[in-house]
C-alpha atoms as a PDB file:
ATOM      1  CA  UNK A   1      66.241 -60.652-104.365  1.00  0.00           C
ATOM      2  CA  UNK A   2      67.999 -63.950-104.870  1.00  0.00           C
ATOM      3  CA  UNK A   3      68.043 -67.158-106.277  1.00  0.00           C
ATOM      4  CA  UNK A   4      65.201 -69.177-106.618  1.00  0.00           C
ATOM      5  CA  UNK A   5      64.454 -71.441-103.392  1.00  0.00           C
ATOM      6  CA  UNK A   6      66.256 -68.294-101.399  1.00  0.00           C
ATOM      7  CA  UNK A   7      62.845 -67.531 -99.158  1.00  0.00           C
ATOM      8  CA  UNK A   8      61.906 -64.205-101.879  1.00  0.00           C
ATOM      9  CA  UNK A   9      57.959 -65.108-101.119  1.00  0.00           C
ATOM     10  CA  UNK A  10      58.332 -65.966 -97.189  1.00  0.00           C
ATOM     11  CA  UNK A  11      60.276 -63.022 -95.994  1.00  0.00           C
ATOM     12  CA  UNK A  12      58.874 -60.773 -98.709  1.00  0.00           C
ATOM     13  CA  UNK A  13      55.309 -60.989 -97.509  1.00  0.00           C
ATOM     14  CA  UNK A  14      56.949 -60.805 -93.764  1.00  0.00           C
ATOM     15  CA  UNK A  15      58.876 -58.036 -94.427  1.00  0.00           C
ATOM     16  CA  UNK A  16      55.811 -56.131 -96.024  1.00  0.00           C
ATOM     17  CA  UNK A  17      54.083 -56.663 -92.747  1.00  0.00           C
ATOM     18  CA  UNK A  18      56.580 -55.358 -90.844  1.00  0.00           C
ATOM     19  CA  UNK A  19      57.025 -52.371 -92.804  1.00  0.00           C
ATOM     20  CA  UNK A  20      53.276 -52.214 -93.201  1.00  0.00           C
ATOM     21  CA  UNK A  21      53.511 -51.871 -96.655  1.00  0.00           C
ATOM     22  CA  UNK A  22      51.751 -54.233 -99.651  1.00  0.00           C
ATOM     23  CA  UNK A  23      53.671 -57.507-100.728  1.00  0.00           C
ATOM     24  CA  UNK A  24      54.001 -58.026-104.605  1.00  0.00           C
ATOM     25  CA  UNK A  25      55.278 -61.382-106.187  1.00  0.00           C
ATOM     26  CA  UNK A  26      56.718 -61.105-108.648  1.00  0.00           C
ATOM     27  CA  UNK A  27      56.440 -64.728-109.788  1.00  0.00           C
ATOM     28  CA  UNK A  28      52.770 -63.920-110.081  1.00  0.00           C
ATOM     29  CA  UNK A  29      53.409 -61.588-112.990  1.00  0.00           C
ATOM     30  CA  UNK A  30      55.274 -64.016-115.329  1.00  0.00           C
ATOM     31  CA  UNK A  31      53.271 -64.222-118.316  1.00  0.00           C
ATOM     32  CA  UNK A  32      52.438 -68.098-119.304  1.00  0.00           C
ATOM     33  CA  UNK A  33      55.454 -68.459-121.902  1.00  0.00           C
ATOM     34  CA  UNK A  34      57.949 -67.549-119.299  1.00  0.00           C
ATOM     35  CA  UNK A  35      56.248 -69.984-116.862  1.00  0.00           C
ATOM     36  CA  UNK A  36      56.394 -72.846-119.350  1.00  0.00           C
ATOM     37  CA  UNK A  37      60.212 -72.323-120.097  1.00  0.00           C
ATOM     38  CA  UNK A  38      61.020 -72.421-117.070  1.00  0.00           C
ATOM     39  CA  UNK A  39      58.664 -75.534-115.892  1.00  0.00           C
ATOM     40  CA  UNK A  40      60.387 -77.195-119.130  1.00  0.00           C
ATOM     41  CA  UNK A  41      63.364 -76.424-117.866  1.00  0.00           C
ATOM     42  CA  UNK A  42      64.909 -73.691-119.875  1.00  0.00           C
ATOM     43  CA  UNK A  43      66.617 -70.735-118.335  1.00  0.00           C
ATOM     44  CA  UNK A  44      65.148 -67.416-119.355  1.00  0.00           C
ATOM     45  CA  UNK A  45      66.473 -65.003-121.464  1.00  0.00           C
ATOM     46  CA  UNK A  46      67.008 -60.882-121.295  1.00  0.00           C
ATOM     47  CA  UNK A  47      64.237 -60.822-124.219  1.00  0.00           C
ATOM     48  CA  UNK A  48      62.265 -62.639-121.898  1.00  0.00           C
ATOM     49  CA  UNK A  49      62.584 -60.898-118.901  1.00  0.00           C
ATOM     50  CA  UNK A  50      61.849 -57.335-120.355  1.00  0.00           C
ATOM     51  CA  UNK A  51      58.474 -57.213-120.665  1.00  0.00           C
ATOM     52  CA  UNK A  52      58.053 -58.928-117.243  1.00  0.00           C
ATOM     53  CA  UNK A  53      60.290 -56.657-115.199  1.00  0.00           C
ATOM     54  CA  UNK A  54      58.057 -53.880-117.124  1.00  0.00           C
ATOM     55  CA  UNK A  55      55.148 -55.194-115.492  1.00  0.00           C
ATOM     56  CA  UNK A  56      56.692 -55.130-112.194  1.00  0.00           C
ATOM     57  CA  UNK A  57      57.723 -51.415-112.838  1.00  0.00           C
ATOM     58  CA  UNK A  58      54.179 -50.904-113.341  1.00  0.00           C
ATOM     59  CA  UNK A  59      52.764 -52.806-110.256  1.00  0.00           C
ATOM     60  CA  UNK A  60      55.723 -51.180-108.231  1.00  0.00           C
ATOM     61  CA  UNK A  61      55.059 -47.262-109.411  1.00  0.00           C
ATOM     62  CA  UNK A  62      51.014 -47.806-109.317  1.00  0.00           C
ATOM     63  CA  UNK A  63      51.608 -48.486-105.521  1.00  0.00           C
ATOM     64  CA  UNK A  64      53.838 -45.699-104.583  1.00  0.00           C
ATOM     65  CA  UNK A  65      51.569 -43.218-106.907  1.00  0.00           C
ATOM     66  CA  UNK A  66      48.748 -44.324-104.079  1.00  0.00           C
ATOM     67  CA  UNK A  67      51.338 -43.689-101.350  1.00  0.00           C
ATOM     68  CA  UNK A  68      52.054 -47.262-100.245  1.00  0.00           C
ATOM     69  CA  UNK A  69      55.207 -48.655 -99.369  1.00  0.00           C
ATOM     70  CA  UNK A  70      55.908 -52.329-101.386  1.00  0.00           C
ATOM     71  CA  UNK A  71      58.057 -55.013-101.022  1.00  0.00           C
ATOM     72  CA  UNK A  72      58.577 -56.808-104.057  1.00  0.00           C
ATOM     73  CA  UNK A  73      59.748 -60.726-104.337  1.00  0.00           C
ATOM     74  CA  UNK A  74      61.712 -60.602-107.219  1.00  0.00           C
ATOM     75  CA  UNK A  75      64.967 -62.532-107.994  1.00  0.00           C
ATOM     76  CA  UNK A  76      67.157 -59.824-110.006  1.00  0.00           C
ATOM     77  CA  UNK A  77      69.817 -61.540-110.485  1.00  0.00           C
ATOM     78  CA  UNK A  78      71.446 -58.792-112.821  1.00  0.00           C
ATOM     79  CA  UNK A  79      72.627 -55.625-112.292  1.00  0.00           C
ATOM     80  CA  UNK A  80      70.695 -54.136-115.187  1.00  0.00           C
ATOM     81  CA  UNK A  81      67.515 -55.727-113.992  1.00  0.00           C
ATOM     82  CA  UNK A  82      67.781 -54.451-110.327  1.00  0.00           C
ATOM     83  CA  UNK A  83      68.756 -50.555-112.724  1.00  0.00           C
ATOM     84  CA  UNK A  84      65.325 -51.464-114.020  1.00  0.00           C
ATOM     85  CA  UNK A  85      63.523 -51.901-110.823  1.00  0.00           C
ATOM     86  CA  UNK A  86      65.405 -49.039-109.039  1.00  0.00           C
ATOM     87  CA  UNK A  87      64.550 -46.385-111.454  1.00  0.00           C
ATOM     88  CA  UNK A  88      61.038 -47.404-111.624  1.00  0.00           C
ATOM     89  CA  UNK A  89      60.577 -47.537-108.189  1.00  0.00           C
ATOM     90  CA  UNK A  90      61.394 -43.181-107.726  1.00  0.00           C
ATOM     91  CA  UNK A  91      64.768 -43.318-106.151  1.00  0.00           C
ATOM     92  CA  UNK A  92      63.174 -45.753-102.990  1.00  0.00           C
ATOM     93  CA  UNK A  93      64.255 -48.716-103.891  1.00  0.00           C
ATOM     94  CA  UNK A  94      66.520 -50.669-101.715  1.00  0.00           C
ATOM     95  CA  UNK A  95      66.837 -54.174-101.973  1.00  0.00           C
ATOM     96  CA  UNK A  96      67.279 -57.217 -99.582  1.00  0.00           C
ATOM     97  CA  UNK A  97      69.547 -60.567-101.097  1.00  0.00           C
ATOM     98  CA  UNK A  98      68.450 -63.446 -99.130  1.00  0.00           C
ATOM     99  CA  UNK A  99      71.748 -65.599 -99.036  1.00  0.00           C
ATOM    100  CA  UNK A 100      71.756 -69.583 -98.347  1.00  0.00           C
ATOM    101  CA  UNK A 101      74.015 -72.197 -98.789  1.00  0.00           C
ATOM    102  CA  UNK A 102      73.382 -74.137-102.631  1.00  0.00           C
ATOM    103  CA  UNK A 103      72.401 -77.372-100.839  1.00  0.00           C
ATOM    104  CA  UNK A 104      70.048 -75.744 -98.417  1.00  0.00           C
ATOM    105  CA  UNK A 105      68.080 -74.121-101.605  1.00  0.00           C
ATOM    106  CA  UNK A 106      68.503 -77.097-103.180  1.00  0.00           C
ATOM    107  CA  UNK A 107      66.603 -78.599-100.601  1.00  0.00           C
ATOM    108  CA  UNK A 108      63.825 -76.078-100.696  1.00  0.00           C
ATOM    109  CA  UNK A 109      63.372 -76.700-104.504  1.00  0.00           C
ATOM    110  CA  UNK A 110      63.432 -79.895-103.775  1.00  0.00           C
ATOM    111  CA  UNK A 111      60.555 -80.001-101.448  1.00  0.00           C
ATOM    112  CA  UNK A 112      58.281 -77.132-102.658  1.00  0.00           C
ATOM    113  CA  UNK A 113      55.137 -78.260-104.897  1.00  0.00           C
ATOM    114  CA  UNK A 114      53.350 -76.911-107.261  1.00  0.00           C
ATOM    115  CA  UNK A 115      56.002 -74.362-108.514  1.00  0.00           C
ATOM    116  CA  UNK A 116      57.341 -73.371-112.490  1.00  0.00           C
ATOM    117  CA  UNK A 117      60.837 -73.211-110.834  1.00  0.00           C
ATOM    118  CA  UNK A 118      62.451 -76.924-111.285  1.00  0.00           C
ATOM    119  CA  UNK A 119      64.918 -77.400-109.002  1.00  0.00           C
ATOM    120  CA  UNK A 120      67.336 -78.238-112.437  1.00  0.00           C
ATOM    121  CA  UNK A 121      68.027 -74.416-112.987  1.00  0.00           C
ATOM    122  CA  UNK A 122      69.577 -73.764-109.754  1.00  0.00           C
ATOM    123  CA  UNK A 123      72.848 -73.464-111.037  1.00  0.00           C
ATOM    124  CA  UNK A 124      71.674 -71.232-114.135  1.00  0.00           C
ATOM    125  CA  UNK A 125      70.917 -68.905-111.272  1.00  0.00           C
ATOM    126  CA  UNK A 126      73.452 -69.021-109.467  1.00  0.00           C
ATOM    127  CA  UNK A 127      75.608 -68.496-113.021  1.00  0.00           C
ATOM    128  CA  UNK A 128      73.657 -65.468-113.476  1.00  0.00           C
ATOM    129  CA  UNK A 129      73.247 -63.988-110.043  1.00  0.00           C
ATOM    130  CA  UNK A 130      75.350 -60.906-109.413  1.00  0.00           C
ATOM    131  CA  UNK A 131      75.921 -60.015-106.398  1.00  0.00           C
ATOM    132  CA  UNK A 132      74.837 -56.342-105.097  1.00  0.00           C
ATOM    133  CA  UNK A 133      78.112 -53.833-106.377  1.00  0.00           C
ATOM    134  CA  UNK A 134      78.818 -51.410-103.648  1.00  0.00           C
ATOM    135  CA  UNK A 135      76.865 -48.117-105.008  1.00  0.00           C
ATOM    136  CA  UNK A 136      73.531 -50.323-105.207  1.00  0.00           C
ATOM    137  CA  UNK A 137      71.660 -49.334-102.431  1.00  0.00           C
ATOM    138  CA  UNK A 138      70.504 -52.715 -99.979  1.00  0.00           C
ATOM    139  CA  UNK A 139      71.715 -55.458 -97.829  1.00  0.00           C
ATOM    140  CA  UNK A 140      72.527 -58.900 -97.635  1.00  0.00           C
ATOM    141  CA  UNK A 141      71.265 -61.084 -95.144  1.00  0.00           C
ATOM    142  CA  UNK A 142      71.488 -64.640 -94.506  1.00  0.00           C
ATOM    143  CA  UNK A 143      68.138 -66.698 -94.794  1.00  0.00           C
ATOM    144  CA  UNK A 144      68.476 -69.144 -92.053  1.00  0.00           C
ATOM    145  CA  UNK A 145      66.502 -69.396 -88.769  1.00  0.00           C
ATOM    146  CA  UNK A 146      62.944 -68.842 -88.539  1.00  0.00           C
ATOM    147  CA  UNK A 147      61.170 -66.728 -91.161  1.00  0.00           C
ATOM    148  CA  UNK A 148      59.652 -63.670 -88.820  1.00  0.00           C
ATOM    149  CA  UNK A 149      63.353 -63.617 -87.125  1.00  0.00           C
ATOM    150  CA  UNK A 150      64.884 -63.104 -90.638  1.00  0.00           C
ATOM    151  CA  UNK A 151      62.404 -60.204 -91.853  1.00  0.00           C
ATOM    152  CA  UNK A 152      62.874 -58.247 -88.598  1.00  0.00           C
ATOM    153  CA  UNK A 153      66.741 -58.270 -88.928  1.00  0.00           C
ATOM    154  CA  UNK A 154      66.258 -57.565 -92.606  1.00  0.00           C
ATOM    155  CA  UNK A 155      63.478 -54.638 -91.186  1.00  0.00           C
ATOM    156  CA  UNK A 156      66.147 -53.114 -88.660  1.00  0.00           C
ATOM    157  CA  UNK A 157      69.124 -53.355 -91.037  1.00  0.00           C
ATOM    158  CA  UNK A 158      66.844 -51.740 -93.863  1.00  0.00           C
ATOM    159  CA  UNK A 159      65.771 -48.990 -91.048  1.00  0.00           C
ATOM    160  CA  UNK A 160      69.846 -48.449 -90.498  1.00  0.00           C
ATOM    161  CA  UNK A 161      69.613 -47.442 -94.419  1.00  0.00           C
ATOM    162  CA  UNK A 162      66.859 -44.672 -94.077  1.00  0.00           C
ATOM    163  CA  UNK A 163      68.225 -43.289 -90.954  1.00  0.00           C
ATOM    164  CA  UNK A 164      71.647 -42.507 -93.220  1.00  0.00           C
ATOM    165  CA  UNK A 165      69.464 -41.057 -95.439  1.00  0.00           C
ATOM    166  CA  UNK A 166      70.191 -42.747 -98.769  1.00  0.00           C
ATOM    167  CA  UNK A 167      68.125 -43.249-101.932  1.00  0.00           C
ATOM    168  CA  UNK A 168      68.406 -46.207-104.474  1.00  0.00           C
ATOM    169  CA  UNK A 169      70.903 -44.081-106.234  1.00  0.00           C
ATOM    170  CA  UNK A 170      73.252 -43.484-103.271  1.00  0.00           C
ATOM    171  CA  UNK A 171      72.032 -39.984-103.244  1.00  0.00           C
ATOM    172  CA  UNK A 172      71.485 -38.093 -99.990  1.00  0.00           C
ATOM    173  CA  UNK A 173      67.606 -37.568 -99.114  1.00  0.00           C
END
């Protein structure tokens, strides 16, 4: 989770490999009206993000219902939308915000192509971003360094979760 720009895609995909598990992007499930707000630069709204983060529920419990682990790139910036991702995903969800410094995503924006995501509705989401409350079940890890360095901290701190023996929910397993 995080802001666009934050690395989601990179250290998703990374992560997924570590965890041998299959990487969904989340980005890839916008439908086309989402993607042209945002392109035109207009922040999305809860009524937008509804249907989408149903579609990721979808993606999320057809891969567990075939017993695969997934990471998921996703930038829940909400509470209620990570509720919405947790409860899908049957009590396994954890999640992993990739922090960086504004400028540094700004940056990132700035140099990725071919994209939806203008770099003009950074601060939008950093407006909306809230941070993960202390019964959400997850970590937050600085996003600097190289890529495979940052999903194997993110894979040993996430390990340091299951060994407690925690679900999404804070309940014991």
């Amino acid at each position: 989770m995080g802001v666009s720009g934050s690395g989601k895609s990179t250290i998703g995909s990374l992560l997924a490999n570590e965890l041998k598990g299959r990487f969904i992007d989340a980005d890839d499930l916008h439908p086309a009206e989402n993607r042209a707000k945002m392109a035109a630069g207009i922040p999305l709204t809860d009524e937008d993000r509804w249907p989408w983060l149903a579609d990721l529920a979808a993606a999320m419990d057809e891969q567990l219902a075939e017993g695969r682990s997934v990471v998921v790139a996703c930038s829940a910036l909400r509470r209620r939308y990570r509720d919405r991702i947790a409860n899908s995903g049957q009590g396994r969800v954890a999640f992993v915000h990739l922090l960086a410094e504004r400028d540094r995503i700004a940056e990132r924006l700035d140099e990725r192509t071919g994209h939806f995501m203008p770099s003009s509705l950074l601060d939008s989401q950093f407006e909306t971003l809230e941070a993960l409350a202390p019964d959400e079940i997850g970590i937050a890890i600085d996003n600097e360094g190289e890529p495979g360095d940052v999903a194997r901290r993110a894979t040993a701190l996430l390990a340091g979760l299951v060994a407690i023996g925690i679900d999404s929910r804070g309940a014991p397993t």
